[in-house]
C-alpha atoms as a PDB file:
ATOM      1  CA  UNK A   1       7.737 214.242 112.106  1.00  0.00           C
ATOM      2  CA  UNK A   2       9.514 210.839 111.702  1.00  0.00           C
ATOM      3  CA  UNK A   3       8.593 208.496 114.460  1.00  0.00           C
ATOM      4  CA  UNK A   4      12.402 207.177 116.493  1.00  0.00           C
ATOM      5  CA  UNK A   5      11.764 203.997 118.696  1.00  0.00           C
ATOM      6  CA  UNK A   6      14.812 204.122 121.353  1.00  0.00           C
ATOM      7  CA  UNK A   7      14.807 200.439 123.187  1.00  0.00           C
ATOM      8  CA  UNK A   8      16.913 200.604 127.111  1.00  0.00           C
ATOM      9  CA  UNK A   9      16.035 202.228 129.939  1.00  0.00           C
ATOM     10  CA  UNK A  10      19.895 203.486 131.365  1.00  0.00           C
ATOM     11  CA  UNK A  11      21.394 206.723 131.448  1.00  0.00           C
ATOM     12  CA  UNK A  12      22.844 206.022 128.269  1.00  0.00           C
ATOM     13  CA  UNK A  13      19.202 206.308 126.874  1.00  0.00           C
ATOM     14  CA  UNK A  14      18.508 209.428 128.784  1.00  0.00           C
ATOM     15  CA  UNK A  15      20.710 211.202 127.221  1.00  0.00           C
ATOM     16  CA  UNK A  16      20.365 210.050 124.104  1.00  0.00           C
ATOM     17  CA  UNK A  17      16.113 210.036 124.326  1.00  0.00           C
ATOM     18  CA  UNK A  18      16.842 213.962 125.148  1.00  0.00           C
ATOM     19  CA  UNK A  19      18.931 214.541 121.438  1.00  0.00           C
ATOM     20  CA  UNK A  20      16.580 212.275 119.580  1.00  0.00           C
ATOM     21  CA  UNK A  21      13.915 214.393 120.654  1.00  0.00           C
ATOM     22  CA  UNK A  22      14.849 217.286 119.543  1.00  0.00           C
ATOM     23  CA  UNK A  23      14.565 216.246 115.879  1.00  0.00           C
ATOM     24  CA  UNK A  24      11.954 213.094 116.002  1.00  0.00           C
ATOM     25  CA  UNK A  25       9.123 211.829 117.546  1.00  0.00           C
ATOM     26  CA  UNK A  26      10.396 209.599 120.222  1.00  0.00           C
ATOM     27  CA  UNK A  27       8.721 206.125 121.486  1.00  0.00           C
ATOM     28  CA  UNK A  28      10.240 203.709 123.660  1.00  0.00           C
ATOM     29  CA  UNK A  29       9.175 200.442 125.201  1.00  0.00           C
ATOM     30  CA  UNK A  30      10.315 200.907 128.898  1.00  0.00           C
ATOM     31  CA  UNK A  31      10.439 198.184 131.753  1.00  0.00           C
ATOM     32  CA  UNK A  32       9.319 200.916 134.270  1.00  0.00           C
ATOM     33  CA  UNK A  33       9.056 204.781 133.919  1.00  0.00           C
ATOM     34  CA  UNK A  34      12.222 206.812 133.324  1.00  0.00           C
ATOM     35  CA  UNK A  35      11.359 210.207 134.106  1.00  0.00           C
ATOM     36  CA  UNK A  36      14.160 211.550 131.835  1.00  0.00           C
ATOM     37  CA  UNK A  37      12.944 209.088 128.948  1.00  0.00           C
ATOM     38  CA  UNK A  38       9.139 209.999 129.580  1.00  0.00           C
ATOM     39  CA  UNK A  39      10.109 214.057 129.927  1.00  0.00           C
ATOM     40  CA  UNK A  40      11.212 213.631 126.324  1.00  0.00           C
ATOM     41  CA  UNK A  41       8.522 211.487 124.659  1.00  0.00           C
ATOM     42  CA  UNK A  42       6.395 214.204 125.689  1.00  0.00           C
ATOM     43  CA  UNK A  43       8.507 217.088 124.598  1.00  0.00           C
ATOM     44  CA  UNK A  44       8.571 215.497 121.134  1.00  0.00           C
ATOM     45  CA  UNK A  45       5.011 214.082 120.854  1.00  0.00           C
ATOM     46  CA  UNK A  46       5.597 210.381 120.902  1.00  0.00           C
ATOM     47  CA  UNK A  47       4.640 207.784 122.579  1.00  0.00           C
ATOM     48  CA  UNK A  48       5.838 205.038 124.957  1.00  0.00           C
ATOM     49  CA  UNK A  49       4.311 201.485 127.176  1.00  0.00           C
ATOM     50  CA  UNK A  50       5.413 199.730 129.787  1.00  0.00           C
ATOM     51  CA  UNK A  51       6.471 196.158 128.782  1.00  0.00           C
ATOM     52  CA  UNK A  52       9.728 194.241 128.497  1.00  0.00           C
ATOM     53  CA  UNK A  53      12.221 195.590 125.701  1.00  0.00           C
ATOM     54  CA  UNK A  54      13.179 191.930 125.401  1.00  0.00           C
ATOM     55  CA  UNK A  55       9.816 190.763 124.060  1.00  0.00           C
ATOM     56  CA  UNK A  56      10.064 190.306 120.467  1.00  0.00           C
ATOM     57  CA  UNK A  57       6.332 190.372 120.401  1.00  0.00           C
ATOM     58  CA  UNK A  58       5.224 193.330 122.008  1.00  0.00           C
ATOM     59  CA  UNK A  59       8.526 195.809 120.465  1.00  0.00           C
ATOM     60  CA  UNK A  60       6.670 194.175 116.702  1.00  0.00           C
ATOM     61  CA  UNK A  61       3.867 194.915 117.902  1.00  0.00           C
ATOM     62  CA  UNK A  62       4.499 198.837 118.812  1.00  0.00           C
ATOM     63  CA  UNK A  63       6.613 199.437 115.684  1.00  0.00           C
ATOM     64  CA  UNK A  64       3.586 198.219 113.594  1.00  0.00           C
ATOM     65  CA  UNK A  65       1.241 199.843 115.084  1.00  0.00           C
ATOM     66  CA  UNK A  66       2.919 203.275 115.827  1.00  0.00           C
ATOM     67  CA  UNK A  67       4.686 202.812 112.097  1.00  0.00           C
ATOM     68  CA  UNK A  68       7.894 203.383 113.842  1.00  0.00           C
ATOM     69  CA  UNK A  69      10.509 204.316 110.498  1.00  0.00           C
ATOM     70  CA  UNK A  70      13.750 204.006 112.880  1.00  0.00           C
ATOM     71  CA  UNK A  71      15.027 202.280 115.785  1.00  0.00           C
ATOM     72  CA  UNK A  72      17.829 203.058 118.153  1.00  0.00           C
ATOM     73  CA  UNK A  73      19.314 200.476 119.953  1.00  0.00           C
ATOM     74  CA  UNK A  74      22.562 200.976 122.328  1.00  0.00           C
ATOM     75  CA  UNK A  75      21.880 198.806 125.243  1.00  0.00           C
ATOM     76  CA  UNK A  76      24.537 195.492 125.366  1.00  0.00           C
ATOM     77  CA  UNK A  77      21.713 193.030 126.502  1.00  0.00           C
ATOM     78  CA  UNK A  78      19.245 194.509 123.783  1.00  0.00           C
ATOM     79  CA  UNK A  79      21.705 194.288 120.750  1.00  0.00           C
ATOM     80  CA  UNK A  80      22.562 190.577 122.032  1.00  0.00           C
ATOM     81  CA  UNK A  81      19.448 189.627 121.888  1.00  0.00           C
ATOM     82  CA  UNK A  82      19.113 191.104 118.427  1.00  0.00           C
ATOM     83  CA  UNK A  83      16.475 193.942 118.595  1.00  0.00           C
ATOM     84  CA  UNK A  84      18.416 195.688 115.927  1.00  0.00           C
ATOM     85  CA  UNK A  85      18.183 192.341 114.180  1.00  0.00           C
ATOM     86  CA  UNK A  86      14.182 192.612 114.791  1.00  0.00           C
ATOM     87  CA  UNK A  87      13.950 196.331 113.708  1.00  0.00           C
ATOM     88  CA  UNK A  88      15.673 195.587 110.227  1.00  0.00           C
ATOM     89  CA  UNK A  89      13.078 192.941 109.590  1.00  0.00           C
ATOM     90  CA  UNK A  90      10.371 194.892 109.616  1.00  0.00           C
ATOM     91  CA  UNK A  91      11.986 197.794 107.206  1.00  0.00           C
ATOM     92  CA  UNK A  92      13.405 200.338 109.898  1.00  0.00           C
ATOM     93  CA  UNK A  93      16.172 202.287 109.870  1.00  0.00           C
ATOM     94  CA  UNK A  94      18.471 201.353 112.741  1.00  0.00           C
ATOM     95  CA  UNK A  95      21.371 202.745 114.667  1.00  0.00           C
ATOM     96  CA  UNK A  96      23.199 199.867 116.261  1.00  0.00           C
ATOM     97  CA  UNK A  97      24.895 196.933 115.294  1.00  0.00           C
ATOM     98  CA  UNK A  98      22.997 193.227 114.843  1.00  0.00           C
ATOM     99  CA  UNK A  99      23.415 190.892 117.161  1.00  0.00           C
ATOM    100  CA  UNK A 100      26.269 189.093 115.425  1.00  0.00           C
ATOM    101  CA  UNK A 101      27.704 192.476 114.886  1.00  0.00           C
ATOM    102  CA  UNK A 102      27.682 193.148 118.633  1.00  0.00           C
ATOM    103  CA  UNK A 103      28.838 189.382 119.237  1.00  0.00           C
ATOM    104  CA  UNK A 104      32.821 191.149 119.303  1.00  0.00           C
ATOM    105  CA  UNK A 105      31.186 192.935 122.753  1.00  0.00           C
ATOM    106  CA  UNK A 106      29.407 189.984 124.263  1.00  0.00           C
ATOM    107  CA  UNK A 107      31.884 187.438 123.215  1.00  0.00           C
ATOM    108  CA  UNK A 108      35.457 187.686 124.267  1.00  0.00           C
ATOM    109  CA  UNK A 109      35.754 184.216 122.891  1.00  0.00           C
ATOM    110  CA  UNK A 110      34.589 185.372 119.173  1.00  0.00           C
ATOM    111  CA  UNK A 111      36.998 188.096 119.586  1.00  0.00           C
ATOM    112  CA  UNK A 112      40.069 186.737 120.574  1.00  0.00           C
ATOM    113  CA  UNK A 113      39.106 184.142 117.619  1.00  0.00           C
ATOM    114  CA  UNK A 114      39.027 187.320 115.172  1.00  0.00           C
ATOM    115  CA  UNK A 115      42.147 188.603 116.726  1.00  0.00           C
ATOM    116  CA  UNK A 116      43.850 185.187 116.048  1.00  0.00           C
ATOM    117  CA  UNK A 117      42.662 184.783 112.602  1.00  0.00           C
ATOM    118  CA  UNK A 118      43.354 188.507 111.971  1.00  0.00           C
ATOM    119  CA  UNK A 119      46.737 189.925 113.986  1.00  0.00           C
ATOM    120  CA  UNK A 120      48.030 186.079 115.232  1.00  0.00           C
ATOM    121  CA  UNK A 121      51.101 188.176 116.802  1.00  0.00           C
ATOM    122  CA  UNK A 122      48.799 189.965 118.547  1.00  0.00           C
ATOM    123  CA  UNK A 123      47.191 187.311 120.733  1.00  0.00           C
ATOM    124  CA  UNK A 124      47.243 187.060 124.457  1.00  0.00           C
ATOM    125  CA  UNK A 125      47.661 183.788 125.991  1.00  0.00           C
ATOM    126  CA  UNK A 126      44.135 182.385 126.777  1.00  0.00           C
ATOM    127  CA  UNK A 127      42.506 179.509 127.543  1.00  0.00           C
ATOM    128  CA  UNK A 128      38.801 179.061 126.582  1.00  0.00           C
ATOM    129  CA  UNK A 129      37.432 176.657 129.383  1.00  0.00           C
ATOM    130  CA  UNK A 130      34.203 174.276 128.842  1.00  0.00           C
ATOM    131  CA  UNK A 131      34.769 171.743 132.197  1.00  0.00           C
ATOM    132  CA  UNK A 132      36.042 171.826 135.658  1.00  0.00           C
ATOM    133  CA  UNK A 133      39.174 169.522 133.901  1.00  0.00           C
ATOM    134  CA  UNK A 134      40.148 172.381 131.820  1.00  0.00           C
ATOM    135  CA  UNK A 135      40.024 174.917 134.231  1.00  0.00           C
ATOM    136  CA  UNK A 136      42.259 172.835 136.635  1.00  0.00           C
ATOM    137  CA  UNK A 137      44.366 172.249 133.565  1.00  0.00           C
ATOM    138  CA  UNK A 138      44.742 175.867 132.558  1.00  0.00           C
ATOM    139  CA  UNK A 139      44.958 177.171 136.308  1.00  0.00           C
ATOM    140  CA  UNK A 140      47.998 174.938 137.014  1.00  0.00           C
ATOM    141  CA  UNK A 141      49.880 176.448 134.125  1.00  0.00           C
ATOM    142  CA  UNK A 142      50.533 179.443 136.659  1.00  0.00           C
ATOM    143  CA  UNK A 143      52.738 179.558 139.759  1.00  0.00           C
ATOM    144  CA  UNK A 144      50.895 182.190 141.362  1.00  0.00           C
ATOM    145  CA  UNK A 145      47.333 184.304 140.524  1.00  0.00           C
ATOM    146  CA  UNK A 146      49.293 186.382 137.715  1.00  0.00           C
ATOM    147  CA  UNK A 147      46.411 185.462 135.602  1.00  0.00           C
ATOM    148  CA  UNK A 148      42.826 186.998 135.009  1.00  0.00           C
ATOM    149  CA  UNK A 149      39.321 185.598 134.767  1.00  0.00           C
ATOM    150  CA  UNK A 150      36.791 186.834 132.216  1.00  0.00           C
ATOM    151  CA  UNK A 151      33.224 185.097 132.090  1.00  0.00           C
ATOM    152  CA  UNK A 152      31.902 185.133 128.830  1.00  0.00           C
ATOM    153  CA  UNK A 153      29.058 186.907 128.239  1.00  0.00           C
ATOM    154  CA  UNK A 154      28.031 190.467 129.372  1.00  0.00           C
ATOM    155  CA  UNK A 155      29.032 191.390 132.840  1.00  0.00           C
ATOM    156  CA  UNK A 156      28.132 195.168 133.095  1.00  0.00           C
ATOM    157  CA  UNK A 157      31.990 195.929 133.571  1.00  0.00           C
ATOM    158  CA  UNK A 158      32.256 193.947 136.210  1.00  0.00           C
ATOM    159  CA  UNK A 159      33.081 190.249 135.009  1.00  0.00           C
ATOM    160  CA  UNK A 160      37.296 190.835 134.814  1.00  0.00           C
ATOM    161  CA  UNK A 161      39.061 189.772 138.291  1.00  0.00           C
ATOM    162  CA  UNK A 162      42.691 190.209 137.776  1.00  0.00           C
ATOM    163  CA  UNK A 163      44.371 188.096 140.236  1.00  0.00           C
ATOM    164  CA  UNK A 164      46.881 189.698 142.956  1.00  0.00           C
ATOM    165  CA  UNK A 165      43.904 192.764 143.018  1.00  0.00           C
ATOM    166  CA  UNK A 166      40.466 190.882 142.640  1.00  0.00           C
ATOM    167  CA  UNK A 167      41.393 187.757 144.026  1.00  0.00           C
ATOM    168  CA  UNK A 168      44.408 186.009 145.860  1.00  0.00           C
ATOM    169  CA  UNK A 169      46.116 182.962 145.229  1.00  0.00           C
ATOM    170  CA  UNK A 170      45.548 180.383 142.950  1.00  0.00           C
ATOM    171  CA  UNK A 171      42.681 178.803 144.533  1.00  0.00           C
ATOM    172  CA  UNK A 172      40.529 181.588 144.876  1.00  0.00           C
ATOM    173  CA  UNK A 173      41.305 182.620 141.073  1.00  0.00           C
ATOM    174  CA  UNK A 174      40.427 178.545 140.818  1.00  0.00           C
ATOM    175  CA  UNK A 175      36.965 179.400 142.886  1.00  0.00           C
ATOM    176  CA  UNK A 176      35.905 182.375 140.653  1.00  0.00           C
ATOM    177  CA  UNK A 177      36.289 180.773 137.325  1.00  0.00           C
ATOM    178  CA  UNK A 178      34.495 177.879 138.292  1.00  0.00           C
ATOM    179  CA  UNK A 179      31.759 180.274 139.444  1.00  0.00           C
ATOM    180  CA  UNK A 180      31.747 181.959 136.171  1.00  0.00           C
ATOM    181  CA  UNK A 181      31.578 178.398 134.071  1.00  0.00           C
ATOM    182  CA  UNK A 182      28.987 177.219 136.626  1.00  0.00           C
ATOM    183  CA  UNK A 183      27.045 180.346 136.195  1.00  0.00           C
ATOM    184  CA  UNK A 184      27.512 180.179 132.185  1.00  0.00           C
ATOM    185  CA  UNK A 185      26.350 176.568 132.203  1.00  0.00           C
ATOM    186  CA  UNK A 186      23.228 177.623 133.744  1.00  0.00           C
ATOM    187  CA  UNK A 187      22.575 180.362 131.451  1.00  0.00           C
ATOM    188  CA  UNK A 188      22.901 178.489 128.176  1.00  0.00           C
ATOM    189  CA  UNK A 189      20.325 175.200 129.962  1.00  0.00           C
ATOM    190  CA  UNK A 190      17.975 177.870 131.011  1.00  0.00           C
ATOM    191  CA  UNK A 191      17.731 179.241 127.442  1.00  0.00           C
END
């Protein structure tokens, strides 16, 4: 039976470990146990360790030794940080965009750049902030928090505050997006 590596952990990957073994041999890497996951690895006679899906390494290292023909990949984190990328190297078949393929998810930036390039009439009005003096800049275009903060990056759903429901006034809309570019600053010096 072919041999179908499925990289997350969420209920997204439940469900989709439970079809995939119907008609494959299923092995995952999993950060913990997932009875759901497991319950089907067994069922179809695969295989599965407990490590980080993010390590490069130790996914190579399964893939080659299990000789792992396809890899499914629908996790947001995992496809940024190009596990689909990983699985093409090494001659799988893959279901899942690259990482610069996903980069129109992770990126709101990129795709509001596409958008412009692509459908200019179609823009929203944005502003893509990089200091404190640009967001001050930006925030006083407004009279009022009719505006909405996005951090760039993945957020699980829950990175969007529209202002007038998520936060009031000005200032705190002010306080969030500085959160979100202090927090973003300290993602990309910690990489």
């Amino acid at each position: 039976m072919t041999k179908c590596l499925l990289l997350g952990n969420g209920g997204r990957e439940a469900v989709l470990a439970e079809y995939i073994s119907r008609g494959f041999s299923l092995y995952s890497v999993l950060p913990y146990e997932n009875p759901s996951i497991i319950d089907a690895i067994n069922s179809s006679n695969g295989k599965y360790i407990i490590g980080s899906p993010f390590d490069k390494d130790l996914v190579s290292k399964f893939i080659k030794e299990e000789n792992i023909e396809i890899c499914v990949v629908s996790s947001d984190n995992l496809l940024q940080d190009g596990l689909i990328d990983l699985a093409k190297s090494l001659g799988l078949k893959v279901f899942g965009p690259t990482s610069l393929g996903a980069k129109l998810e992770w990126s709101k930036t990129y795709a509001l750049d596409i958008v412009e390039k692509l459908a200019p009439d179609m823009i929203i009005k944005n502003f893509h902030i990089s200091s404190e003096e640009e967001l001050k800049k930006s925030i006083d275009n407004y009279t009022d928090d009719s505006f909405v903060v996005k951090p760039e990056g993945l957020t699980g759903g829950k990175g969007v505050k529209v202002g007038g429901i998520h936060f009031k006034g000005k200032q705190e809309g002010f306080e969030y997006a500085l959160s979100c570019l202090n927090s973003s600053r300290e993602s990309y010096y910690s990489r």
